[in-house]
N, C-alpha and C. Protein backbone atom coordinates (compact mmCIF):
# COMPACT_ATOMS: atom_id res chain seq x y z
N UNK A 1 -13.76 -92.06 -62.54
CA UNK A 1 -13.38 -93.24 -63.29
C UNK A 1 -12.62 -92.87 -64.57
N UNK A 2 -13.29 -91.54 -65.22
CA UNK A 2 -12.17 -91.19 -66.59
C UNK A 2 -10.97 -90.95 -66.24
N UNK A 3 -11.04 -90.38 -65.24
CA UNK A 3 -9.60 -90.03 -64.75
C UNK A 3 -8.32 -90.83 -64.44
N UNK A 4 -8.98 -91.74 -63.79
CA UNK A 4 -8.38 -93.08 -63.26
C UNK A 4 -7.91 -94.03 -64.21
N UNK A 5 -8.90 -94.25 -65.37
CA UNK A 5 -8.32 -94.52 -67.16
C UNK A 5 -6.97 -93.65 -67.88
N UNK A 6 -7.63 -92.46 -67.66
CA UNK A 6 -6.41 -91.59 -68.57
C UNK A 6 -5.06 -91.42 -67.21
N UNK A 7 -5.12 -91.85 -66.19
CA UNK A 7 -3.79 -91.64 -65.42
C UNK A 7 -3.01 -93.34 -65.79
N UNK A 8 -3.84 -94.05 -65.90
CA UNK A 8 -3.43 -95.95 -66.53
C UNK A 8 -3.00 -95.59 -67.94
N UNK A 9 -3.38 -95.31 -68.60
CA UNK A 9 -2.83 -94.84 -70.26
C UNK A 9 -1.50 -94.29 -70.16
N UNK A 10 -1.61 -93.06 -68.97
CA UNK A 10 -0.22 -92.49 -69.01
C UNK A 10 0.62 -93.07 -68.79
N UNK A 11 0.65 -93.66 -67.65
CA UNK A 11 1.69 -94.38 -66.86
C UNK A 11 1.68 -95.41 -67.67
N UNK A 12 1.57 -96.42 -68.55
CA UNK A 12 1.69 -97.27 -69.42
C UNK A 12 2.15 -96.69 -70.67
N UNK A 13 2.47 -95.74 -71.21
CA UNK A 13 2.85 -95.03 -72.35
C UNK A 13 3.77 -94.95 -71.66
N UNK A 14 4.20 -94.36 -70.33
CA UNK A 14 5.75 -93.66 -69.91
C UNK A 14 6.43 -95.13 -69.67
N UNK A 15 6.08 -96.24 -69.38
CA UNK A 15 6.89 -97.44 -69.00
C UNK A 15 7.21 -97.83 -69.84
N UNK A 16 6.35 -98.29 -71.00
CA UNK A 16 6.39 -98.90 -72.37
C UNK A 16 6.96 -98.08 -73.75
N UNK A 17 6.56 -96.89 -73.65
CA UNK A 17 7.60 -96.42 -74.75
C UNK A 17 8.78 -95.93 -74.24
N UNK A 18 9.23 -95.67 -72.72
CA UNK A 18 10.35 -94.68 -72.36
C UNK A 18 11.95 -96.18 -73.02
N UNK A 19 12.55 -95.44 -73.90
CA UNK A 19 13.75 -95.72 -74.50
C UNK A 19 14.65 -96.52 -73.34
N UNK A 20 15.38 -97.22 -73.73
CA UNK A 20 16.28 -98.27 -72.73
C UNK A 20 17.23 -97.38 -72.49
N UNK A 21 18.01 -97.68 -71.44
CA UNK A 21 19.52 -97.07 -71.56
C UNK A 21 20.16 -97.29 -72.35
N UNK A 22 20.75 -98.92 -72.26
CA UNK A 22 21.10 -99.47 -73.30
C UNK A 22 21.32 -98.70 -74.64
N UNK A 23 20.24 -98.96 -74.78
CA UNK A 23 20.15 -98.48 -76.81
C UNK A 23 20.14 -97.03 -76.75
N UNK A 24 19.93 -95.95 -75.73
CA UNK A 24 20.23 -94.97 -76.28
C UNK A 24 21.54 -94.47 -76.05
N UNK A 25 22.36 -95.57 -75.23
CA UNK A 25 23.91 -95.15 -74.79
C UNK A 25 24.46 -95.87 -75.50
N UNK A 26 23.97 -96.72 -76.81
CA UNK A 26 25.01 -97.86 -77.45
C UNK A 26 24.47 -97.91 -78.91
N UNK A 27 25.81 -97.39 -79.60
CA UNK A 27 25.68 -97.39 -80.90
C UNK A 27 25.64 -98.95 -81.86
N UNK A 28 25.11 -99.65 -82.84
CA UNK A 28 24.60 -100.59 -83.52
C UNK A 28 25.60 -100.67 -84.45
N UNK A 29 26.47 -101.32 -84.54
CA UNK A 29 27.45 -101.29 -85.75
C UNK A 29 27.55 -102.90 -86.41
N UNK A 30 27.31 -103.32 -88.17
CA UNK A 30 27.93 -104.28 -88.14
C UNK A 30 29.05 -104.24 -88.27
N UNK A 31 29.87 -105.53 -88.35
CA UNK A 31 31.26 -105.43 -88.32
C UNK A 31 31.38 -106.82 -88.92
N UNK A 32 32.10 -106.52 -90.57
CA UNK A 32 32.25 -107.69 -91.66
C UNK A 32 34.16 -107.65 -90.99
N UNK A 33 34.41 -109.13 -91.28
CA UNK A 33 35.74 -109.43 -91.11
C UNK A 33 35.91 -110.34 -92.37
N UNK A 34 36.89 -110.34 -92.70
CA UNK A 34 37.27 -110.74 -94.32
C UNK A 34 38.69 -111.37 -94.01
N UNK A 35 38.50 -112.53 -93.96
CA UNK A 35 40.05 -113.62 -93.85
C UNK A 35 40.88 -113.27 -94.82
N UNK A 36 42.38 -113.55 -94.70
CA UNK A 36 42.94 -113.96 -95.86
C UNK A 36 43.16 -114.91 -95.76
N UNK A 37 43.23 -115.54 -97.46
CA UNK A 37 43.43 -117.48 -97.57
C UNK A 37 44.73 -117.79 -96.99
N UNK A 38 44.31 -118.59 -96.21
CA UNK A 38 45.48 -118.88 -95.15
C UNK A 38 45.11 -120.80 -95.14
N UNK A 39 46.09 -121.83 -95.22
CA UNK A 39 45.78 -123.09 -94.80
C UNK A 39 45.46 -123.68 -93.24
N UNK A 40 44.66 -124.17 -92.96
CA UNK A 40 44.86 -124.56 -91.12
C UNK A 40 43.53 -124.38 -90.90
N UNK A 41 43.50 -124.62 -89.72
CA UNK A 41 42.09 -124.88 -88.72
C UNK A 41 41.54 -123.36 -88.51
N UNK A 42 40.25 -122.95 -88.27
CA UNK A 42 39.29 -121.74 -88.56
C UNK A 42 40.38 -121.09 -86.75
N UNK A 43 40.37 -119.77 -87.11
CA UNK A 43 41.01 -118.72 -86.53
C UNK A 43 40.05 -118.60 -84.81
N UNK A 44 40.65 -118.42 -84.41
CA UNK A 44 39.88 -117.65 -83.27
C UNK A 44 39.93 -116.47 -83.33
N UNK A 45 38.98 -115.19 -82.89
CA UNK A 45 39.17 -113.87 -82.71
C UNK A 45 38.44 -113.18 -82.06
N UNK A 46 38.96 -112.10 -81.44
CA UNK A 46 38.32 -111.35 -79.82
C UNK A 46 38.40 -110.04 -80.70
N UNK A 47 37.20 -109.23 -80.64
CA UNK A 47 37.64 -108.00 -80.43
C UNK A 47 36.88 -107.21 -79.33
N UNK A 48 38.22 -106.20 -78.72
CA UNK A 48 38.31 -105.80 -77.71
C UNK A 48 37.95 -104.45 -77.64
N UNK A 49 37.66 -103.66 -76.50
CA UNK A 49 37.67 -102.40 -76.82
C UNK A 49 38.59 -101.91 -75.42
N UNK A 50 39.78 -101.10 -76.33
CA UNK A 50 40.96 -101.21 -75.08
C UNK A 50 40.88 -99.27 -75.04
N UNK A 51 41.49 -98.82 -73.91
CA UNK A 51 41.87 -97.59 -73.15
C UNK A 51 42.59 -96.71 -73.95
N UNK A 52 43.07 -95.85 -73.59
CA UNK A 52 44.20 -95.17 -74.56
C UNK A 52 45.58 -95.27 -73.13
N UNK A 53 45.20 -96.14 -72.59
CA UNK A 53 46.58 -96.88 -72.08
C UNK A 53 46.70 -98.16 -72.28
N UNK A 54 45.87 -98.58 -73.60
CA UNK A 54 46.37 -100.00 -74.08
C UNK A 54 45.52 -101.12 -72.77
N UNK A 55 44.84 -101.07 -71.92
CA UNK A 55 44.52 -101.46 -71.17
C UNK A 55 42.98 -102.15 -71.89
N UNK A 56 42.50 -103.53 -71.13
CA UNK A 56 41.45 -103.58 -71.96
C UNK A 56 40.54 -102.92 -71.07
N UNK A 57 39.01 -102.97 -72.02
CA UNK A 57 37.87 -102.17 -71.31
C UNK A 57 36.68 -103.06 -70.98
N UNK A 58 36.60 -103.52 -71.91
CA UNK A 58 35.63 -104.79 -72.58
C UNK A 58 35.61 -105.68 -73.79
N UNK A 59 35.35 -106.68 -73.62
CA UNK A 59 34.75 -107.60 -74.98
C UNK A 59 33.61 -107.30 -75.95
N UNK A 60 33.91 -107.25 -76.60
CA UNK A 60 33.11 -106.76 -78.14
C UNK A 60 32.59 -107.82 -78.67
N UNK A 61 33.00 -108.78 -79.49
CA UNK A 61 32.63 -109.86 -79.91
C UNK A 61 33.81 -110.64 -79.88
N UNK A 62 33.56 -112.38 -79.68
CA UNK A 62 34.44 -113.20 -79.65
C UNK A 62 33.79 -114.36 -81.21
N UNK A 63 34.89 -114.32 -82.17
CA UNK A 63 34.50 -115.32 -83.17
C UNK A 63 35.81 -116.52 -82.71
N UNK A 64 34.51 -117.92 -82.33
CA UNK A 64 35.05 -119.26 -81.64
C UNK A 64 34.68 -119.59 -80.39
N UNK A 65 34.11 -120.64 -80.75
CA UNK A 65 32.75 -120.87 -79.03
C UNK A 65 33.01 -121.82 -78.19
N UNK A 66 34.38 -122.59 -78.45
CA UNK A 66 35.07 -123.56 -78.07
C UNK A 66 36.06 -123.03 -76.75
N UNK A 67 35.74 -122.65 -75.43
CA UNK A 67 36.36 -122.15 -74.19
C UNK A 67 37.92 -122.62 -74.15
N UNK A 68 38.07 -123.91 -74.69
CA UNK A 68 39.35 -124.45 -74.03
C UNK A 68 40.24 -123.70 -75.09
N UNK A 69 39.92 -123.37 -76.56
CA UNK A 69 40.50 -122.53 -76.84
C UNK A 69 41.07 -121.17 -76.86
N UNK A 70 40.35 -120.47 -75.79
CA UNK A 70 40.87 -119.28 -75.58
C UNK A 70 42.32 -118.25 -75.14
N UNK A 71 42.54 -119.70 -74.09
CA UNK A 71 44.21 -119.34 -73.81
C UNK A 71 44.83 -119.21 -75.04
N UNK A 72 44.44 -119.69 -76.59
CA UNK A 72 45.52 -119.09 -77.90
C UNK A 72 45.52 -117.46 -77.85
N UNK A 73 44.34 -117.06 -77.10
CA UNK A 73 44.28 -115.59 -77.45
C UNK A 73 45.12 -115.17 -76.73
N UNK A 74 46.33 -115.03 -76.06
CA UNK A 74 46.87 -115.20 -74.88
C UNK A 74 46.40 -114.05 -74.14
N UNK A 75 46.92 -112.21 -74.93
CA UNK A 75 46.84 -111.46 -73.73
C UNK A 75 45.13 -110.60 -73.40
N UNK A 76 44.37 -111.13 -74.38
CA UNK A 76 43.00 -111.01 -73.88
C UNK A 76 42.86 -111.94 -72.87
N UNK A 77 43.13 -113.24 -73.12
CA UNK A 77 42.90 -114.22 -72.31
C UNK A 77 43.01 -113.73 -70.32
N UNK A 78 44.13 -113.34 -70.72
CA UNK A 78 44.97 -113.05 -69.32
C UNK A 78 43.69 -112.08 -68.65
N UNK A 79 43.00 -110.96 -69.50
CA UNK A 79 41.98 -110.07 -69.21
C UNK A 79 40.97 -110.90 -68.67
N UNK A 80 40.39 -111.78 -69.35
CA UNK A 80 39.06 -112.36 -69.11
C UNK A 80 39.46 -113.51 -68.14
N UNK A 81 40.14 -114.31 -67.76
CA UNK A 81 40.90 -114.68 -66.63
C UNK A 81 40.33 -114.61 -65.46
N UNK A 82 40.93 -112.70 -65.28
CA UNK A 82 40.63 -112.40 -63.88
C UNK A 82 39.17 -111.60 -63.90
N UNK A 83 38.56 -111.04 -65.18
CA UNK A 83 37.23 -111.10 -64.90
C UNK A 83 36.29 -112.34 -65.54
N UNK A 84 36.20 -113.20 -65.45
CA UNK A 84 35.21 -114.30 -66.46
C UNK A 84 33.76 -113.25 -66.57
N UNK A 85 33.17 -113.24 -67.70
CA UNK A 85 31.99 -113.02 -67.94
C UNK A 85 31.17 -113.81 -68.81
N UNK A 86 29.96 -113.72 -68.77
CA UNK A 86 29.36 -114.56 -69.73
C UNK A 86 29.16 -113.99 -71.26
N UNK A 87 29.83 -114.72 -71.92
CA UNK A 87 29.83 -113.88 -73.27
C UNK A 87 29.49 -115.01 -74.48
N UNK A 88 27.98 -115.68 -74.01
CA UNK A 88 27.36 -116.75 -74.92
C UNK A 88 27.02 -115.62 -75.81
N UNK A 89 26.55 -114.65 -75.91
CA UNK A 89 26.08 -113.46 -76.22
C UNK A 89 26.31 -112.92 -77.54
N UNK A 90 27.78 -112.62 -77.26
CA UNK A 90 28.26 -112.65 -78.29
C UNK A 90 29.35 -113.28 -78.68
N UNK A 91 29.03 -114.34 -79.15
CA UNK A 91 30.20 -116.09 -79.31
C UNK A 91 29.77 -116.08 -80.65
N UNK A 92 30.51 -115.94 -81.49
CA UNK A 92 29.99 -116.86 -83.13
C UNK A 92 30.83 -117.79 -83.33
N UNK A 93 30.87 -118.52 -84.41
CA UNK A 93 31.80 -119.44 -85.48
C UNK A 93 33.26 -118.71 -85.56
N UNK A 94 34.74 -120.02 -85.70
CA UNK A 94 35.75 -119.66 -85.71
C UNK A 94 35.17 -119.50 -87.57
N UNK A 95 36.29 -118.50 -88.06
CA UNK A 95 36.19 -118.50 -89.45
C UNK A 95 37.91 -119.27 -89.42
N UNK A 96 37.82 -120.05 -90.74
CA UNK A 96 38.94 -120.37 -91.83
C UNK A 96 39.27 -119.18 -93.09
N UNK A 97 40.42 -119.68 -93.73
CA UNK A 97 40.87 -118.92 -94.59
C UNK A 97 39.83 -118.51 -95.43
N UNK A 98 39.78 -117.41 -95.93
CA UNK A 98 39.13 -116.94 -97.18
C UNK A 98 37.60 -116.67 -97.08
N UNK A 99 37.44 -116.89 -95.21
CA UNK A 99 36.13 -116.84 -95.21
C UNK A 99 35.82 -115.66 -94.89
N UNK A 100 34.46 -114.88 -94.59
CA UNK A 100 33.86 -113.89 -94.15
C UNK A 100 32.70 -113.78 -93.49
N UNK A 101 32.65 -112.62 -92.31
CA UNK A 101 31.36 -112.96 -91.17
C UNK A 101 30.75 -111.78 -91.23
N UNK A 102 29.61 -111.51 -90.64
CA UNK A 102 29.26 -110.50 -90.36
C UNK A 102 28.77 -110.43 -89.40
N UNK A 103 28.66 -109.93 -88.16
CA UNK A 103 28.68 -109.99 -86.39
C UNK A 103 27.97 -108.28 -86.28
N UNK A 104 27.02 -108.31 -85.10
CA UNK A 104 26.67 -106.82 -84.78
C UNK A 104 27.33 -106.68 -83.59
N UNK A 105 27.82 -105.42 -83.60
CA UNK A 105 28.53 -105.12 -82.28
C UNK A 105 27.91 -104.02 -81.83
N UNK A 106 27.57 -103.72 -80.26
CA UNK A 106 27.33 -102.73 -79.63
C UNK A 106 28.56 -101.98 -79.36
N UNK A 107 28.98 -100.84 -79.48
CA UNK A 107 29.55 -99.81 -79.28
C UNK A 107 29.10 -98.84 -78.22
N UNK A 108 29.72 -98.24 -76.48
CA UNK A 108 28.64 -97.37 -76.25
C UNK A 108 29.47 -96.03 -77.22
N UNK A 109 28.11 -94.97 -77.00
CA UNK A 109 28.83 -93.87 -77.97
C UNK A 109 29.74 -93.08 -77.12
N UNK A 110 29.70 -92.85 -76.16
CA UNK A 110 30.69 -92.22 -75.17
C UNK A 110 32.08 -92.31 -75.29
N UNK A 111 32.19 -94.00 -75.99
CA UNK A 111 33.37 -94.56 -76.38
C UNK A 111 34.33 -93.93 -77.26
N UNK A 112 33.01 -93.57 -78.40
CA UNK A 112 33.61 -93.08 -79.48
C UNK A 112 34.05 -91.56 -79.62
N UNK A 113 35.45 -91.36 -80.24
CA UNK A 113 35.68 -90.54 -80.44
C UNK A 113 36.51 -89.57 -78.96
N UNK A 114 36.96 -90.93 -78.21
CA UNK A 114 37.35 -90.46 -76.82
C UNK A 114 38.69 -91.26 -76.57
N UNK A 115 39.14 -91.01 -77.18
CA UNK A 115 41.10 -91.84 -76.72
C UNK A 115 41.06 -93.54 -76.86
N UNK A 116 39.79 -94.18 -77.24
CA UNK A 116 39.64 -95.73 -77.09
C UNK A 116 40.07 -96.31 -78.59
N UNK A 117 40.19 -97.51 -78.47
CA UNK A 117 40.95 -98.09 -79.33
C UNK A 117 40.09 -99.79 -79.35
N UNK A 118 40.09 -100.20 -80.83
CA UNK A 118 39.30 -101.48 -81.16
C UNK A 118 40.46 -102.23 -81.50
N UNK A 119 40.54 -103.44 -80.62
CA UNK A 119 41.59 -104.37 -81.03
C UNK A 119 40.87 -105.98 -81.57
N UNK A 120 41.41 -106.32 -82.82
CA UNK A 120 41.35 -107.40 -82.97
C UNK A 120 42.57 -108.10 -82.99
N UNK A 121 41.97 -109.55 -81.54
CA UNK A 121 43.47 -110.40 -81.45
C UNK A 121 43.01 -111.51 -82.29
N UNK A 122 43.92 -112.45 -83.36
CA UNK A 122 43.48 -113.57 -83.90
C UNK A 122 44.67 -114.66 -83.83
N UNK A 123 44.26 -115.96 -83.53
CA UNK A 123 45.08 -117.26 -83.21
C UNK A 123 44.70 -118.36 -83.77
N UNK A 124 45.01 -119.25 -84.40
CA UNK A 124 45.00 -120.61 -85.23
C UNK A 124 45.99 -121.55 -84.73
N UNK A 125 45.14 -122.48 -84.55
CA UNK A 125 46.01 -124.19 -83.64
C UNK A 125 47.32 -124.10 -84.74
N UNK A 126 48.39 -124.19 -84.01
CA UNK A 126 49.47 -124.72 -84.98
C UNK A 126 50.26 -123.66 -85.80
N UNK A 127 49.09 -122.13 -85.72
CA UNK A 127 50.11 -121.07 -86.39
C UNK A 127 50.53 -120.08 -85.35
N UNK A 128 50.36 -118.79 -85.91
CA UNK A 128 51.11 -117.73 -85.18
C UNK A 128 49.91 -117.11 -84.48
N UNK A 129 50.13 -116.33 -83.49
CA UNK A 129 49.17 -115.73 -82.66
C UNK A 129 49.67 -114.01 -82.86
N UNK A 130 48.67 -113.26 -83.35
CA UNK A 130 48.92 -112.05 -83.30
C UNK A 130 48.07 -111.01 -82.43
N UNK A 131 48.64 -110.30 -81.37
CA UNK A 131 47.82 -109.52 -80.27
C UNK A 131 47.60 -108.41 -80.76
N UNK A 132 47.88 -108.19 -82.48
CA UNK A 132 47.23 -106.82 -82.72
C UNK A 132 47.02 -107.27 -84.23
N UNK A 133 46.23 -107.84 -84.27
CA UNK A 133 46.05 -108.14 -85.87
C UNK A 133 45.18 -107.07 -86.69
N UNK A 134 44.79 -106.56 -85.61
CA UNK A 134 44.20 -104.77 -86.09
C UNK A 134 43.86 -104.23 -85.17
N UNK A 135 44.55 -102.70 -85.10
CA UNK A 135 44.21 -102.24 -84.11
C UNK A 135 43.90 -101.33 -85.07
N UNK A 136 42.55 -100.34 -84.19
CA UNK A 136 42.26 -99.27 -84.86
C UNK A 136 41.56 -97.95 -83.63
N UNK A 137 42.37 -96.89 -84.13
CA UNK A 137 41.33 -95.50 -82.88
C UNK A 137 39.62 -96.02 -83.04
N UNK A 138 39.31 -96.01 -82.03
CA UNK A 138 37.57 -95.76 -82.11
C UNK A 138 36.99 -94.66 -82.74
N UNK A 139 37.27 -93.89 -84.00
CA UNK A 139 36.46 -92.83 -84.35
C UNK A 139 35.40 -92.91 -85.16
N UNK A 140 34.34 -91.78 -85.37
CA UNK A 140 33.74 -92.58 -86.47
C UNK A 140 34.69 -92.11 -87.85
N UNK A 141 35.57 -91.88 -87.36
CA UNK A 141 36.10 -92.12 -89.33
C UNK A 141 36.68 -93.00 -89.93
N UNK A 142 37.56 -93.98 -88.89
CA UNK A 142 37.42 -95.25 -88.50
C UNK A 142 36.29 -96.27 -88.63
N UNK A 143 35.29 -95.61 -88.23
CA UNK A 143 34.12 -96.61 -88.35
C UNK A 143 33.22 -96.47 -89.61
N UNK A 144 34.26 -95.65 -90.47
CA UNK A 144 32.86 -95.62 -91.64
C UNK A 144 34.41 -96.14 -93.08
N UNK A 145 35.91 -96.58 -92.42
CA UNK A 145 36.70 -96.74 -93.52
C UNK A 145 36.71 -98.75 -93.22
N UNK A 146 37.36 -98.59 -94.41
CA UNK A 146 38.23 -100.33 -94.70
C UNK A 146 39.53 -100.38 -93.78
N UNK A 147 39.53 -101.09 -93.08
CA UNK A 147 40.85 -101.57 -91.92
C UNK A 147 41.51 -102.54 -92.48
N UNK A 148 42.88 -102.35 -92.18
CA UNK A 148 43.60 -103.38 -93.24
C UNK A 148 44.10 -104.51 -92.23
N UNK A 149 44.16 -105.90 -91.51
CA UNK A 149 44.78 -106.38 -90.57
C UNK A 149 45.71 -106.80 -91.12
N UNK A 150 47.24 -107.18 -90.22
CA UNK A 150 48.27 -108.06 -90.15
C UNK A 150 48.99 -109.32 -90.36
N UNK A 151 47.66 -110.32 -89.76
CA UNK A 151 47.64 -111.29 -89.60
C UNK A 151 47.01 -112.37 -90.60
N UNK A 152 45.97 -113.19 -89.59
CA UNK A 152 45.03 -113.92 -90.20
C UNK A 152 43.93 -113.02 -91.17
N UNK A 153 43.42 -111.96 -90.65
CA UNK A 153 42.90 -110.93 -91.10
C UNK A 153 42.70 -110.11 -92.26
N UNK A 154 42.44 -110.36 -93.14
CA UNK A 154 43.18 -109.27 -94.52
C UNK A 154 42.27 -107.97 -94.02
N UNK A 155 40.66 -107.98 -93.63
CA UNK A 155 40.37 -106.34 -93.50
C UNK A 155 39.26 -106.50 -92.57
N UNK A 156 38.90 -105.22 -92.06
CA UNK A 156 37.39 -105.25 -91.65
C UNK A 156 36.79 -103.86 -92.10
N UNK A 157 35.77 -103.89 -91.57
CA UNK A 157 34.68 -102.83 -92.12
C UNK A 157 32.99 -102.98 -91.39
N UNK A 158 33.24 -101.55 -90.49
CA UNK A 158 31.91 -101.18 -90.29
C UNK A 158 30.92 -100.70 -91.41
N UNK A 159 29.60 -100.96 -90.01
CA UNK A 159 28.40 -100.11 -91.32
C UNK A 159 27.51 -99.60 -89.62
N UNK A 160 26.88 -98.47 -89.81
CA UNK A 160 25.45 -98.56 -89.16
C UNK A 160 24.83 -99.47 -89.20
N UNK A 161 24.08 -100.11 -87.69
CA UNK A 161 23.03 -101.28 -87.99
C UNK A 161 21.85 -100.17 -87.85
């Protein structure tokens, strides 16, 4: 009977503490985005995590939870198109000018530091649509500086979560 206890202990320690895949293949990053004051309706924005052939890989986070808006994103759009996924997940709030978010993004680490590239696309009803309003290498040296965007965008900036 002790035996039969301490083999239940084990096997409940190895199920319950053994580490996810997940989290030990995916790095925790927040990721602040910082508008510039711009007039008009709150931005949409995807960021992507694309190939080092410019190709996408996956969705990162989408800020704007409103579907019918997505075709502004155009050439993510075209991506998620032909794969739809469910990405309630990670859906936040469109931001407006001058505003700022802060969103956690999973990263896997494999990613990093391997030819991949973080794209943010951003679009506003009525303005301009930019398909690279920041692009940046996936490194962590990259992931520990200030990114300057193009567009709607004035910067972003990781942290460790």
């Amino acid at each position: 009977m002790n035996n039969l206890i301490k083999i239940s202990l084990l096997f409940c320690a190895l199920v319950f503490l053994k580490p996810t895949n997940s989290s030990a293949q995916n790095a925790k990053y927040k990721c602040m985005i910082q508008m510039t004051n711009y007039m008009g309706e709150g931005a949409y924005i995807v960021v992507s995590l694309i190939d080092a052939k410019s190709q996408y890989v996956k969705t990162l986070y989408v800020l704007g939870s409103d579907k019918k808006w997505y075709n502004s994103l155009k050439e993510w759009h075209k991506y998620y198109a032909k794969k739809p996924s469910n990405i309630s997940a990670i859906t936040g709030a469109s931001l407006t000018g001058g505003d700022r978010s802060v969103s956690n993004i999973d990263i896997e680490k494999s990613k990093i530091n391997a030819g991949f590239k973080l794209r943010f696309e951003s679009a506003v009803e009525d303005k301009e649509y930019f398909v690279k309003d920041l692009e940046i290498p996936l490194t962590t040296e990259t992931l520990s500086a200030k990114s300057e965007g193009t567009g709607f965008i004035r910067y972003v900036r990781f942290s460790p979560n």
